[in-house]
Each structure stands twice: as C-alpha cells, then as structure tokens.
N, C-alpha and C. Protein backbone atom coordinates (compact mmCIF):
# COMPACT_ATOMS: atom_id res chain seq x y z
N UNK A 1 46.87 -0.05 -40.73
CA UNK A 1 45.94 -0.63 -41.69
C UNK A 1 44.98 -1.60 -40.99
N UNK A 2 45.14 -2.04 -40.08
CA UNK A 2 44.41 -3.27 -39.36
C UNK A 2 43.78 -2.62 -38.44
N UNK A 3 44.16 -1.92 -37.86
CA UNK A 3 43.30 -0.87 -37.39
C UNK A 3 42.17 0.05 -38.35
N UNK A 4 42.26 0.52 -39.12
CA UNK A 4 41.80 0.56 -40.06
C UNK A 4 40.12 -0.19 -40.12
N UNK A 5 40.79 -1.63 -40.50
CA UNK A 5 39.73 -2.83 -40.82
C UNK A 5 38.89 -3.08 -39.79
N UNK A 6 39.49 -2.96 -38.40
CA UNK A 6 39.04 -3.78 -37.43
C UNK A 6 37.51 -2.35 -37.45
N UNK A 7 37.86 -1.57 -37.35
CA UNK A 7 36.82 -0.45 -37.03
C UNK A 7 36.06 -0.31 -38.70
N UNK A 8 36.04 -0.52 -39.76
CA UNK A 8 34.91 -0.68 -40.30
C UNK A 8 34.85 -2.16 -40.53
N UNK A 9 35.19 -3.14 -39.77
CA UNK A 9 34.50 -4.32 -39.61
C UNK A 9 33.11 -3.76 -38.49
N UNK A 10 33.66 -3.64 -37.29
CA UNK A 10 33.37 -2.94 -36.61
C UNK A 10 31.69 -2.13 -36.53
N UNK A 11 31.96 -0.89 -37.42
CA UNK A 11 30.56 -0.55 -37.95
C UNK A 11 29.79 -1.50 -38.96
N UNK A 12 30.56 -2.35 -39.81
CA UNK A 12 29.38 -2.75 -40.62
C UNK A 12 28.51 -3.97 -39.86
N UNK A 13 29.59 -4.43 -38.70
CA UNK A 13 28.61 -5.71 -37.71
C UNK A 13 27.62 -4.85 -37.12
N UNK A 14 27.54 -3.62 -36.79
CA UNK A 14 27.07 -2.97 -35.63
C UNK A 14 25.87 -2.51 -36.57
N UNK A 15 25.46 -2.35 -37.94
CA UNK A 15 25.02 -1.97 -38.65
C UNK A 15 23.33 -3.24 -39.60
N UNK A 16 24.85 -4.35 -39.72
CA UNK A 16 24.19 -5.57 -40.06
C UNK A 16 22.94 -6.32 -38.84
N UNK A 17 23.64 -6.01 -37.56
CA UNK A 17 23.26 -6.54 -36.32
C UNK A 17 21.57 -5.93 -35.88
N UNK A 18 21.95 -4.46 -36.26
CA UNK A 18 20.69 -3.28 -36.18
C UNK A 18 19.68 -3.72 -37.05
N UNK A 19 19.76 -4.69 -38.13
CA UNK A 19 18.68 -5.13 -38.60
C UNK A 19 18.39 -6.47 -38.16
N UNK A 20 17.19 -7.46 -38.68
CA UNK A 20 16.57 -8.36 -38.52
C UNK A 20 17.46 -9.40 -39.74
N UNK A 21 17.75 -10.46 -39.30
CA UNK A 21 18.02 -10.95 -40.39
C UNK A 21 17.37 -11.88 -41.71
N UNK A 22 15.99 -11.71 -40.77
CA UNK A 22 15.14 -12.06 -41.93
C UNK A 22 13.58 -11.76 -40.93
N UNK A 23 12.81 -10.68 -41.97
CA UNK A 23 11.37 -10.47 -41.53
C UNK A 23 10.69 -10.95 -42.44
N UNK A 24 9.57 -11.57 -41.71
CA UNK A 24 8.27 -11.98 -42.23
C UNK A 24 7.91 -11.83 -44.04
N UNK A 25 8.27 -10.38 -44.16
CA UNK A 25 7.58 -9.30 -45.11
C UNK A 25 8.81 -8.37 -45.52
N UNK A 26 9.08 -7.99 -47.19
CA UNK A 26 9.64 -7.07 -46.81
C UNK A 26 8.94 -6.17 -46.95
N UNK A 27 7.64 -5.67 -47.94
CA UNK A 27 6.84 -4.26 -48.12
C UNK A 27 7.26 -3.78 -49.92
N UNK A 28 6.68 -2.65 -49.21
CA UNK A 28 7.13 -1.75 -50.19
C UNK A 28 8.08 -0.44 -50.17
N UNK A 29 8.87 -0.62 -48.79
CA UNK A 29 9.84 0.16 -48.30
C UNK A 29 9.86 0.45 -47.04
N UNK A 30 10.62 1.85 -46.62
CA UNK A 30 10.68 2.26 -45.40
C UNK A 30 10.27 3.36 -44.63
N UNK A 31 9.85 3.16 -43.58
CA UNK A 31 9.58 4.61 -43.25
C UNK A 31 10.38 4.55 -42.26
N UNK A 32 10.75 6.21 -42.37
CA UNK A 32 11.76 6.07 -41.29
C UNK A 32 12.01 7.52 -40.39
N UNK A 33 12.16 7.43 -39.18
CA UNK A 33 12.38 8.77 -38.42
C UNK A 33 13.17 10.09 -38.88
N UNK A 34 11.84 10.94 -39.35
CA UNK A 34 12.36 11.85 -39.30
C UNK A 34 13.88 12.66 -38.41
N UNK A 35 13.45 12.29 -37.19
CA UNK A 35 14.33 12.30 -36.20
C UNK A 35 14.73 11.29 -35.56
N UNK A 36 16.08 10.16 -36.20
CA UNK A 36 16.28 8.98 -35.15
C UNK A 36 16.80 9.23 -33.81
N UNK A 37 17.87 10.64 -34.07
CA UNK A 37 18.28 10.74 -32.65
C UNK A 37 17.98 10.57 -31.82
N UNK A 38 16.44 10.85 -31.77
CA UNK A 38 15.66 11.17 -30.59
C UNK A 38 15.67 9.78 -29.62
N UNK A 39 15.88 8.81 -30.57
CA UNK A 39 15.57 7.29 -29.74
C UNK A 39 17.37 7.09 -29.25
N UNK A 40 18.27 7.59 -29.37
CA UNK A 40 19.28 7.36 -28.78
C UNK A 40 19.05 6.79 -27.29
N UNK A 41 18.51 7.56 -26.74
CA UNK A 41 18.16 7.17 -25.96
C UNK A 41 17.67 5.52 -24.87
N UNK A 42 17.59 5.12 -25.71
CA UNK A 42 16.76 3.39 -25.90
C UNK A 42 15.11 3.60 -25.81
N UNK A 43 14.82 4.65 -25.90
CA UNK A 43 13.56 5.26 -26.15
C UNK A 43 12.84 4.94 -27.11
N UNK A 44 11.58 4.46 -27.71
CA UNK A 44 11.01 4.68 -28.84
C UNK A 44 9.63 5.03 -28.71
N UNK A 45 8.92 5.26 -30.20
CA UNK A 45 8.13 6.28 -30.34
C UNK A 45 6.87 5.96 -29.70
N UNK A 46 6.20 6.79 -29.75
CA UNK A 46 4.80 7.02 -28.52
C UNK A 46 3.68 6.94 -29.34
N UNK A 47 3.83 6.93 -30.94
CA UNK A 47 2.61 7.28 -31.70
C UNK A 47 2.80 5.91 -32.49
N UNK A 48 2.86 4.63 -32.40
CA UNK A 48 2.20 3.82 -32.87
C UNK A 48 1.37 2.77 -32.15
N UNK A 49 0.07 2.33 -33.38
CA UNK A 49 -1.59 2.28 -32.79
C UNK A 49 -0.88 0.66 -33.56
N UNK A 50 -1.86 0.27 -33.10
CA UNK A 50 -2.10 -1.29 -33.54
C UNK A 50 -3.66 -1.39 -34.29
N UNK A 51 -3.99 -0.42 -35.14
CA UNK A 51 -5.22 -0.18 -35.64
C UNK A 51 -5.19 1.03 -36.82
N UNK A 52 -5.63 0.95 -37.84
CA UNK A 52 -5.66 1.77 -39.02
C UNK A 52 -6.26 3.14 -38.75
N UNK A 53 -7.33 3.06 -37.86
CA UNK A 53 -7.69 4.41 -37.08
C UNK A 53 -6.98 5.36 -35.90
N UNK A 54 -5.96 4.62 -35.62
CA UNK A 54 -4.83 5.32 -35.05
C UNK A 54 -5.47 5.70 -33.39
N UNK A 55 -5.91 4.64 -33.15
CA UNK A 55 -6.82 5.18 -31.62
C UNK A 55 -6.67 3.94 -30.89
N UNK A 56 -5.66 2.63 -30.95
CA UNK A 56 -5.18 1.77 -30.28
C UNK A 56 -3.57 2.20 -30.10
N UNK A 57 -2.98 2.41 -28.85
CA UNK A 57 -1.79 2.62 -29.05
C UNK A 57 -1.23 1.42 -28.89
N UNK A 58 0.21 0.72 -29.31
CA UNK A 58 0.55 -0.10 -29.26
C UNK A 58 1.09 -0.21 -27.23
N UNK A 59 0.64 -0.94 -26.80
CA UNK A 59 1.03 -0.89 -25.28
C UNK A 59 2.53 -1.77 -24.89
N UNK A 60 3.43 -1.32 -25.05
CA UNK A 60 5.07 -2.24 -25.10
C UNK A 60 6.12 -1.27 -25.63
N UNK A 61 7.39 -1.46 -24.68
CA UNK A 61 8.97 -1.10 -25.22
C UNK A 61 9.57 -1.59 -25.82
N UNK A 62 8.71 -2.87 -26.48
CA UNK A 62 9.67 -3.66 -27.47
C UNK A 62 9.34 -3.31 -28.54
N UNK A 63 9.61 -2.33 -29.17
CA UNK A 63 9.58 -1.61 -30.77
C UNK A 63 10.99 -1.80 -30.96
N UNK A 64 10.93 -2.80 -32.12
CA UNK A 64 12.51 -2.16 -32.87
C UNK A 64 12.22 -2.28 -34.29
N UNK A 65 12.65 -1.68 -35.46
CA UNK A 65 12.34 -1.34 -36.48
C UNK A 65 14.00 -2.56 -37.47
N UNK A 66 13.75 -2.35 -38.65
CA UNK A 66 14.28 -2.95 -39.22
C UNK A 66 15.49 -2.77 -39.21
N UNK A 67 15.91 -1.46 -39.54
CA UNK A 67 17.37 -1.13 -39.03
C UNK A 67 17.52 -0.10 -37.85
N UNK A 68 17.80 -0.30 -36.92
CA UNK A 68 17.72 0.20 -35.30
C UNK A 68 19.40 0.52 -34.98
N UNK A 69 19.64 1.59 -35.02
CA UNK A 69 20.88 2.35 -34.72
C UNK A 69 20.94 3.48 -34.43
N UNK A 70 19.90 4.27 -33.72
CA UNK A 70 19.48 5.74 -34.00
C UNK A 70 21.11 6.13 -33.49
N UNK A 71 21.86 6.32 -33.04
CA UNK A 71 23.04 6.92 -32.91
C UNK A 71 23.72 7.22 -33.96
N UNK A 72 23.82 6.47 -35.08
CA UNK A 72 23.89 6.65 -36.21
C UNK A 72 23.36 7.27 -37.34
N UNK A 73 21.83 7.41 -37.05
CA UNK A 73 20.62 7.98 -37.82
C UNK A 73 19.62 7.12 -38.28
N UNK A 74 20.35 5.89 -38.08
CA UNK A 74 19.06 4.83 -38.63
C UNK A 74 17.95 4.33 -37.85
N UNK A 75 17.10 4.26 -38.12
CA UNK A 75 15.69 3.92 -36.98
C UNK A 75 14.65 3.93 -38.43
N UNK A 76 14.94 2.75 -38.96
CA UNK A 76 14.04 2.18 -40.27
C UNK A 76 12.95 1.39 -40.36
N UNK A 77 11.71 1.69 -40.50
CA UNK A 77 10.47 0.43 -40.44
C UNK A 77 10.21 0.08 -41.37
N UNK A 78 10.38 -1.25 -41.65
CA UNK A 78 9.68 -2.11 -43.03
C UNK A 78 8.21 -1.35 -43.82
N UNK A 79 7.96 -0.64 -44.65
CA UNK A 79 6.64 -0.28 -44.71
C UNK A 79 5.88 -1.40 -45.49
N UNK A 80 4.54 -1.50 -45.34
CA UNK A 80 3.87 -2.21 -45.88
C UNK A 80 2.86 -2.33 -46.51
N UNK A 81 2.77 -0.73 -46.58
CA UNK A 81 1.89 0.19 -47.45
C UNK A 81 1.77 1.70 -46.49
N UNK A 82 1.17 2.42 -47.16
CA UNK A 82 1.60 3.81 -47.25
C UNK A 82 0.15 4.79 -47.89
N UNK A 83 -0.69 5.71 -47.33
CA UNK A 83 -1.06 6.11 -47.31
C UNK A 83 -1.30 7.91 -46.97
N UNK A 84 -2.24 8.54 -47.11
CA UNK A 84 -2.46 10.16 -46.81
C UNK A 84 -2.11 10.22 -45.30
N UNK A 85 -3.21 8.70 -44.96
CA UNK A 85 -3.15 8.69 -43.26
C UNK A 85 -2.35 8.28 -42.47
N UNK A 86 -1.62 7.00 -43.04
CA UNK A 86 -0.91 6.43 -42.03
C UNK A 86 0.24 5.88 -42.98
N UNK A 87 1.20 5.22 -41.98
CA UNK A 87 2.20 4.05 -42.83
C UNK A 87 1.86 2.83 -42.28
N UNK A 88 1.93 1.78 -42.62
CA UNK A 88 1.49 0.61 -41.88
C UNK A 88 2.46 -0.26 -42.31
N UNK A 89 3.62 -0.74 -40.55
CA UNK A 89 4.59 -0.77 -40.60
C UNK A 89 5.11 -2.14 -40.11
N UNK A 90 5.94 -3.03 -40.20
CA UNK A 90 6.51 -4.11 -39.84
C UNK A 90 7.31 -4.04 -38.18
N UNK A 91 7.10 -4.37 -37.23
CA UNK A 91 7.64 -4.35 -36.21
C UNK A 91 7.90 -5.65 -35.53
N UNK A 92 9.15 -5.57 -35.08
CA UNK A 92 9.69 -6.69 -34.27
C UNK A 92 9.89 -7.71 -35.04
N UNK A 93 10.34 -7.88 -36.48
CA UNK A 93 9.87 -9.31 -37.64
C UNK A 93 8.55 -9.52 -38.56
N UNK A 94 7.29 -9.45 -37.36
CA UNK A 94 6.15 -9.94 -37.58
C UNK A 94 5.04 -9.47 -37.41
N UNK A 95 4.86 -8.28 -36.11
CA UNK A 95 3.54 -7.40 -35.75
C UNK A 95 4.06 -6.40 -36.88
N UNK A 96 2.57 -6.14 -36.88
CA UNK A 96 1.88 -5.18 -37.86
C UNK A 96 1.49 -4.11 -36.51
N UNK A 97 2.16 -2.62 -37.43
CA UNK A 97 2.11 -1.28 -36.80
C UNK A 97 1.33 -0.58 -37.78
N UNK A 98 0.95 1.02 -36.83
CA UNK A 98 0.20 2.04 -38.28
C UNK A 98 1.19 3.04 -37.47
N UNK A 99 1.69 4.17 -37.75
CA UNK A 99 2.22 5.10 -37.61
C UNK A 99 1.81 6.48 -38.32
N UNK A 100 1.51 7.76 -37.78
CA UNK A 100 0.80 8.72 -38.86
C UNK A 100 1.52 9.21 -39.85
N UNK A 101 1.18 9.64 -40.88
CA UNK A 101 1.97 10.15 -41.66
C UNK A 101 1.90 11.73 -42.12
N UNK A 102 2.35 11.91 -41.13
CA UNK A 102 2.24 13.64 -40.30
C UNK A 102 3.88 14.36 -40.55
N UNK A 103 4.64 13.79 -41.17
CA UNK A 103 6.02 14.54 -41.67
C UNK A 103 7.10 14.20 -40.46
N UNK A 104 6.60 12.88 -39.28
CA UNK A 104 7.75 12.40 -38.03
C UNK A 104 8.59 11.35 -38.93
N UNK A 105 7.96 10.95 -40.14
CA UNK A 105 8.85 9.88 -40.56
C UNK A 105 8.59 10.25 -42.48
N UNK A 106 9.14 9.36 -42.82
CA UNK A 106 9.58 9.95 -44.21
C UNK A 106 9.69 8.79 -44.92
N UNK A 107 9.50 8.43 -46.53
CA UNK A 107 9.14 7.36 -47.05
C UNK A 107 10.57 6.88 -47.78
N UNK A 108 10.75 6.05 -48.27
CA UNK A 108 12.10 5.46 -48.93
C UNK A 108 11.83 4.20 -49.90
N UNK A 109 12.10 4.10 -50.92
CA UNK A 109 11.82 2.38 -50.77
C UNK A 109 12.98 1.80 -51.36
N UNK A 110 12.89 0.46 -51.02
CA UNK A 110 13.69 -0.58 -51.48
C UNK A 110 15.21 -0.20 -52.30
N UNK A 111 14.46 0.56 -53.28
CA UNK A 111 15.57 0.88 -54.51
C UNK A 111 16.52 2.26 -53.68
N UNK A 112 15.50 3.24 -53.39
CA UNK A 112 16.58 3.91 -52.66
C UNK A 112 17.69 4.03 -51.75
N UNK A 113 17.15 2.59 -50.71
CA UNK A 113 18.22 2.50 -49.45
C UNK A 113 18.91 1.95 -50.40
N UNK A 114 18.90 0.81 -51.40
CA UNK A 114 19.84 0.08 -51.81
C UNK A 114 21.06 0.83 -52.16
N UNK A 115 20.29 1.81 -53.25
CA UNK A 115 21.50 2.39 -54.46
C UNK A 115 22.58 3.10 -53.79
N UNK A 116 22.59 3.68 -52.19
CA UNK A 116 22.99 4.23 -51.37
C UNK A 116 23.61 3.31 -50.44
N UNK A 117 23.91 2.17 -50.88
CA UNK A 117 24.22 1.33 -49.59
C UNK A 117 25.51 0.47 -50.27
N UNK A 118 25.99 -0.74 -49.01
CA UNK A 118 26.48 -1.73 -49.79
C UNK A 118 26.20 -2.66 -49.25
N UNK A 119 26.43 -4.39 -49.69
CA UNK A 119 25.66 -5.45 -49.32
C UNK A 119 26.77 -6.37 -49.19
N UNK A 120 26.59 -7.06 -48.19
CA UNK A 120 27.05 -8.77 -48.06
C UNK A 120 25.94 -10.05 -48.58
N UNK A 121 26.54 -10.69 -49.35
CA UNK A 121 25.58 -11.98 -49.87
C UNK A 121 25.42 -13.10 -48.27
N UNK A 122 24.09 -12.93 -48.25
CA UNK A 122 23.97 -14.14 -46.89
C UNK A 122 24.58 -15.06 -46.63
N UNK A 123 24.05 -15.99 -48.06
CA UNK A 123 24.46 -17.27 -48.59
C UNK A 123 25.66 -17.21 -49.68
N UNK A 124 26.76 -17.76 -49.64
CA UNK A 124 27.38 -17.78 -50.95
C UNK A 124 26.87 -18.15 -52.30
N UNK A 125 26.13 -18.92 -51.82
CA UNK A 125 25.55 -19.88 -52.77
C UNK A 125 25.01 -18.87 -53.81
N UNK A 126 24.25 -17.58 -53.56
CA UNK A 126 23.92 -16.39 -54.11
C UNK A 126 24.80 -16.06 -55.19
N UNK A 127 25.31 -16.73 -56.24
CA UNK A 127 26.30 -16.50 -57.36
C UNK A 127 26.65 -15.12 -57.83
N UNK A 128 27.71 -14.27 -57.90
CA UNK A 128 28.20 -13.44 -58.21
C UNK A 128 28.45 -13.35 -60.23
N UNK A 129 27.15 -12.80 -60.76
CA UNK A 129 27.30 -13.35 -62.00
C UNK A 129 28.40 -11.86 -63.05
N UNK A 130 28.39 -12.88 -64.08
CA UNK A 130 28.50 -11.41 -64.81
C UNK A 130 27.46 -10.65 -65.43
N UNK A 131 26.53 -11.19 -65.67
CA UNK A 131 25.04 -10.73 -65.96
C UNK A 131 24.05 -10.93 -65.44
N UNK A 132 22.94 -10.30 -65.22
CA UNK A 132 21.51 -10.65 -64.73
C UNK A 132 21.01 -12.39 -65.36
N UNK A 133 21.64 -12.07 -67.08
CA UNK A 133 21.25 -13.35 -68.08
C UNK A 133 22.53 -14.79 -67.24
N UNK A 134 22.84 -14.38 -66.10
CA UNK A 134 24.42 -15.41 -66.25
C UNK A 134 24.31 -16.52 -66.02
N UNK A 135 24.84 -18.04 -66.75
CA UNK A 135 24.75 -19.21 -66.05
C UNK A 135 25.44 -19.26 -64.78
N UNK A 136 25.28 -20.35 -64.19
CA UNK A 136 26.58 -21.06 -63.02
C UNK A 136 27.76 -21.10 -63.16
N UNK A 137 28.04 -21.47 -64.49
CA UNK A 137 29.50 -21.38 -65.20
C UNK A 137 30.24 -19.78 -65.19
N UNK A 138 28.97 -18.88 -65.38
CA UNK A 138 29.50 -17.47 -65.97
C UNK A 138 29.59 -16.73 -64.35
N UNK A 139 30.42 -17.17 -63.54
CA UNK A 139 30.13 -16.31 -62.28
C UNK A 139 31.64 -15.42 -62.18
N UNK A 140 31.55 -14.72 -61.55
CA UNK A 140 32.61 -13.81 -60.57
C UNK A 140 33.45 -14.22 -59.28
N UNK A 141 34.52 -14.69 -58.92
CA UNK A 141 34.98 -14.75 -57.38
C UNK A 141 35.71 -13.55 -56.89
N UNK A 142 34.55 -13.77 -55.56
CA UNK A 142 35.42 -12.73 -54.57
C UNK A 142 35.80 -13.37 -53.25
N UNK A 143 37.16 -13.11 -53.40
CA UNK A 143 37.79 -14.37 -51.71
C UNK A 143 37.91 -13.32 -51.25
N UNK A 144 37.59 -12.09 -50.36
CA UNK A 144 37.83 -11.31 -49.56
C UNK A 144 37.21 -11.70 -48.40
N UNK A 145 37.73 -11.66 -47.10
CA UNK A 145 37.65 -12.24 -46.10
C UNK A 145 36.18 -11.71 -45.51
N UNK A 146 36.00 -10.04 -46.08
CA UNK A 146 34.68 -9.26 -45.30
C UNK A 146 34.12 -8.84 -46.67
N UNK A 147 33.13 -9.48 -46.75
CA UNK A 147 32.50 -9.08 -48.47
C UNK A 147 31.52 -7.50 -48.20
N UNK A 148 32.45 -6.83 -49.36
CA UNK A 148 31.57 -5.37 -49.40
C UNK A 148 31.09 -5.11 -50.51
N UNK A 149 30.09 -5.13 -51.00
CA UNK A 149 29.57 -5.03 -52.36
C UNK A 149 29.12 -4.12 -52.44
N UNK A 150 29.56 -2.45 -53.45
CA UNK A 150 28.83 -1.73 -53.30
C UNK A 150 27.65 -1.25 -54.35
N UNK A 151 26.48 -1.20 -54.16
CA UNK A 151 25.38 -1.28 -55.44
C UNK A 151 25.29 0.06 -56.66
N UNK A 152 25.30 -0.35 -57.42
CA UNK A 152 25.41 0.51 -58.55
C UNK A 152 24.42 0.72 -59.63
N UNK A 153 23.79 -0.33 -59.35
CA UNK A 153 22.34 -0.21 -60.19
C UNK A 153 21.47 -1.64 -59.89
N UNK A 154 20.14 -1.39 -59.79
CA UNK A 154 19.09 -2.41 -59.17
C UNK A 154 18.21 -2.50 -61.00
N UNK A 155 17.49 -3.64 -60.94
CA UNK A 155 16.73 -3.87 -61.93
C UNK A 155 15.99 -4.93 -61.59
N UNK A 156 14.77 -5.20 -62.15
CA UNK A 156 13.86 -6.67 -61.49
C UNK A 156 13.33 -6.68 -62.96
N UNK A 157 13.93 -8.07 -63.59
CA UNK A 157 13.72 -9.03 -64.79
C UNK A 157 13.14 -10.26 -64.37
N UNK A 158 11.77 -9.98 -64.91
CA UNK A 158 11.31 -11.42 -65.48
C UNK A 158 11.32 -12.29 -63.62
N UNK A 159 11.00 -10.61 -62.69
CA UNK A 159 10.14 -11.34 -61.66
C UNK A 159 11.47 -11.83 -60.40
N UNK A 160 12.44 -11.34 -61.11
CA UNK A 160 14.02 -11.71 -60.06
C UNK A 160 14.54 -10.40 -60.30
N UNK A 161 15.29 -10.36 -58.94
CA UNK A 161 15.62 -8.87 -58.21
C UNK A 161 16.91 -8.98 -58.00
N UNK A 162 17.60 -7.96 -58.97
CA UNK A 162 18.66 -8.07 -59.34
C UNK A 162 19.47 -6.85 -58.76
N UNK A 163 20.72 -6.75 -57.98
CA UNK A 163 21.78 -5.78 -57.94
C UNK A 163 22.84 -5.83 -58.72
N UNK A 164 23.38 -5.15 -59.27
CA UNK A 164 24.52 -4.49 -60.15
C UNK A 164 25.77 -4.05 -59.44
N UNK A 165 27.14 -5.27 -58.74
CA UNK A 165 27.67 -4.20 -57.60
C UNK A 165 29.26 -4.24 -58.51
N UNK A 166 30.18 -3.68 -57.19
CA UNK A 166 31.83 -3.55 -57.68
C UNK A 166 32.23 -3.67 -56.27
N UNK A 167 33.25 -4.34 -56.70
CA UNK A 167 34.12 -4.46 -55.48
C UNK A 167 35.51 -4.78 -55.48
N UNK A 168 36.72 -4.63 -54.48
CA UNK A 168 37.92 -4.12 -54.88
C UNK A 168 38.69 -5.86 -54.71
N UNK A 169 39.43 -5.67 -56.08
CA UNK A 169 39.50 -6.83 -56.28
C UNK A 169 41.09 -7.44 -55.14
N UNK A 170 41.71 -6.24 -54.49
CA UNK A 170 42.62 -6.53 -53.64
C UNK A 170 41.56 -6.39 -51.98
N UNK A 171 40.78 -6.39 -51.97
CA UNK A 171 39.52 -6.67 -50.94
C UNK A 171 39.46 -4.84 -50.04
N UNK A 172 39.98 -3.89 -50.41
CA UNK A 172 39.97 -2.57 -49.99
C UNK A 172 38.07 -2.29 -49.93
N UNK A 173 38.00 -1.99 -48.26
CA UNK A 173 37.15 -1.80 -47.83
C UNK A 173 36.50 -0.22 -48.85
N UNK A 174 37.52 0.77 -49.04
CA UNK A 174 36.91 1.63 -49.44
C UNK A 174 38.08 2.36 -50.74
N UNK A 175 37.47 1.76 -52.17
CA UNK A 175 38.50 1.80 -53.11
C UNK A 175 38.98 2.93 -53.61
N UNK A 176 40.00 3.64 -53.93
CA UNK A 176 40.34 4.81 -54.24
C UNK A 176 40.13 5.00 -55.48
N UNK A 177 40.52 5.85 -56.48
CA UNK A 177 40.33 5.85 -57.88
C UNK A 177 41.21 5.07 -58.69
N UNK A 178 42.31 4.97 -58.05
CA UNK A 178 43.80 3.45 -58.57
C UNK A 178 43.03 2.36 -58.49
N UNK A 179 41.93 2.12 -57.47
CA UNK A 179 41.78 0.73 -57.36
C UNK A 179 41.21 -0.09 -58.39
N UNK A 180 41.77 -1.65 -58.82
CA UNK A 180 41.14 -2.08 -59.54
C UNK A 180 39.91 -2.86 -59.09
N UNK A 181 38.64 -2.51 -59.41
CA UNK A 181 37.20 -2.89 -59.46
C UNK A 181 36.95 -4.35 -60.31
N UNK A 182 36.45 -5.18 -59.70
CA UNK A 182 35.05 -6.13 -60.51
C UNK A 182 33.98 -5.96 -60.30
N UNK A 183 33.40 -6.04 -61.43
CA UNK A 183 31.71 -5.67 -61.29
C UNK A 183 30.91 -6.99 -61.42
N UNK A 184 29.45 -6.88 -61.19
CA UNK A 184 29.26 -8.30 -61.39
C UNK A 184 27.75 -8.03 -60.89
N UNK A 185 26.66 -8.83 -60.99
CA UNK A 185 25.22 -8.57 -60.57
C UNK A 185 24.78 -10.40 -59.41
N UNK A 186 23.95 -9.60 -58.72
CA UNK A 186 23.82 -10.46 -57.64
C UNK A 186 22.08 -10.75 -57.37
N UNK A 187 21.70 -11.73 -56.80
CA UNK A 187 19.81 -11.59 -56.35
C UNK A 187 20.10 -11.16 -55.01
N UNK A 188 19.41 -9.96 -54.90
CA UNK A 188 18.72 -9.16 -53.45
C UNK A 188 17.76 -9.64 -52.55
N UNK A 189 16.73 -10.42 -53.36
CA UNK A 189 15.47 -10.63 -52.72
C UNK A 189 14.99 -12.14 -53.29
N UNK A 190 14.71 -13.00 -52.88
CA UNK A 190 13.61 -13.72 -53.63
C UNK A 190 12.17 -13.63 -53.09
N UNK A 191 11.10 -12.68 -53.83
CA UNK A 191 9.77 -12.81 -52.92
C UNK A 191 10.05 -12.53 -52.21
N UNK A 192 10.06 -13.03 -50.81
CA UNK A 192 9.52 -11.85 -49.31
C UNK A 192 10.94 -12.23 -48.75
N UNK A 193 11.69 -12.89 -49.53
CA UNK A 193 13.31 -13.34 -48.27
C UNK A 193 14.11 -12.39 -48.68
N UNK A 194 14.69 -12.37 -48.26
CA UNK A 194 16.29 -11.00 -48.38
C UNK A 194 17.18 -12.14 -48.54
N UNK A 195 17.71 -11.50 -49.46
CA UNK A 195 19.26 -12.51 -49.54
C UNK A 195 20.75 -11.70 -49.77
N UNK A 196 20.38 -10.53 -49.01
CA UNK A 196 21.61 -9.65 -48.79
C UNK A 196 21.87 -9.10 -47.34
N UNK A 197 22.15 -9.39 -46.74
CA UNK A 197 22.76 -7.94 -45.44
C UNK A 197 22.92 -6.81 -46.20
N UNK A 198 22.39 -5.53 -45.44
CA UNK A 198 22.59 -4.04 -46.07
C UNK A 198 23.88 -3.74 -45.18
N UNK A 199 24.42 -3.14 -45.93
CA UNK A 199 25.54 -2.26 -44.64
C UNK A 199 25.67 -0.37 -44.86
N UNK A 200 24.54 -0.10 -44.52
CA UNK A 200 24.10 1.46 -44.56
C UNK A 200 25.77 2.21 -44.36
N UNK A 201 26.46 1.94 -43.60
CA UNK A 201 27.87 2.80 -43.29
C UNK A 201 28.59 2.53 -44.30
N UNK A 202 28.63 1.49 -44.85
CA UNK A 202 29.83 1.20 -45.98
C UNK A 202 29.78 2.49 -46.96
C-alpha cells in the first residue's frame, strides 16, 4: 500500500512540478501538441515567431509551456487568444508566443482540462464549501495528508470560478465504488491567479 502512495505521490509532484506555479495570465485556454512526444527529447518546437505574422522566429531553448511533461503527453501552452492564423501563446510565465494554427497543436480550454483532471488547493485558506452560496462557517474538512480533489463540475457565478469536487473521505488516492465520497465546491481562479495545482495523472 505505501508503495502504492509513494508512486502516485510520485506522478502527481512530477506533474504539479511540469507546470508554472503561477503565470502572468491565464488566457482563454490551451494549446497543446498535437504530438508531445516528439519533445521527449528535451527538444522543443521550431515554429514559434515572436510576431503575429509568423516571420520572427523566437531565437532560444528556453520554451517551456505550462504543463511540460511530454513523456507523459503533456506539452500545454497557456493560450491567449486563438485565431484562423495563429494561437498566441504564454511562454516561460510571461513572453508572449504566436504558434500556427495548422492542426501541430489543438485547442482546449480551461473547463476542459479541468473536468478531466484533479486539483490540490494552493492555499488552505481556499475553503472547501458545501456550496458555491457557502459561508466560512458552512465549510468541508479534508485532513488527508496529499489532497486529491477530483472535479466534477465547474461553474462561474457572479464573476467567481467555482469547482464542484469529491474526495475519499478515508484519503484513497483512487476511490473504488465502496468508497465513501465528500463532495464540496472550491475557487479555481481569482482573475488571472490560479488557486489550484492541476494534477493531469490523478
């Protein structure tokens, strides 16, 4: 069993780590490699311009994208709008990329990686409510040593960005159908900050 833990502790650091823990911007989603494998390698891509006309190439090996794991499949860029022509993309935190949008990368946003994912709260302080509507008083505890929250439904009320998660109330990384669940809704985002770690493997 500890064996077990130690190895999806394991992937979800290796996962959490692959991203930024806080960029500039988040966008309006992701674009992301068609083919991450390809950067296994420590390789990355050859076709981004530092210009909307796509005729400055970016000159540097320091590209890393938001979530950077191509061994895994992930090789994710913040998008920051999205077009016929290009994606225009978040790199390194803070530079601004254009990348074509020629079918090498593929669009996603926000809501999709989420609903597919699970999350750690940054801050505790991030209250585990029972409702989107919940006071301070009306919260949820989870003492599990490695918080896995997995998302079940997203909603944005009244301008706050809300997740919907469950999680196993004996702290089981991955709950069976016996397991008993709490559910509970959490803030994802405020404005341009993240206030979740994603953990794409969970």
């Amino acid at each position: 069993m500890k064996i077990w833990k130690i190895l999806i502790l394991s992937l979800s650091i290796s996962v959490i780590y692959g991203q930024n823990e806080q960029s500039e911007k988040l966008g309006i989603g992701f674009a992301i490699a068609e083919n991450p494998y390809f950067y296994e390698d420590m390789s990355h891509p050859k076709d981004i311009f530092s210009n909307s006309e796509l005729t400055n190439e970016i000159q540097t090996t320091k590209i890393f994208p938001f979530f950077y794991k191509p061994d895994y499949g992930l090789y994710h860029f913040i998008c920051l709008e999205k077009n016929s022509k290009y994606f225009k993309i978040l790199i390194n935190d803070s530079e601004i990329g254009f990348i074509p949008n020629n079918g090498k990368y593929i669009f996603k946003t926000w809501e999709t990686i989420l609903m597919s994912a699970s999350v750690e709260r940054i801050d505790k302080q991030n209250l585990i409510r029972n409702s989107p509507k919940g006071t301070d008083e009306n919260t949820i505890t989870n003492n599990c040593e490695y918080e896995t929250l997995k998302v079940t439904d997203i909603i944005e009320r009244n301008g706050e960005f809300w997740l919907e998660i469950t999680f196993a109330e004996n702290c089981e990384a991955y709950p069976t159908e016996n397991t008993k669940l709490k559910t509970g809704w959490i803030k994802w985002r405020n404005s341009e900050i993240l206030l979740v770690r994603i953990q794409l493997l969970c």
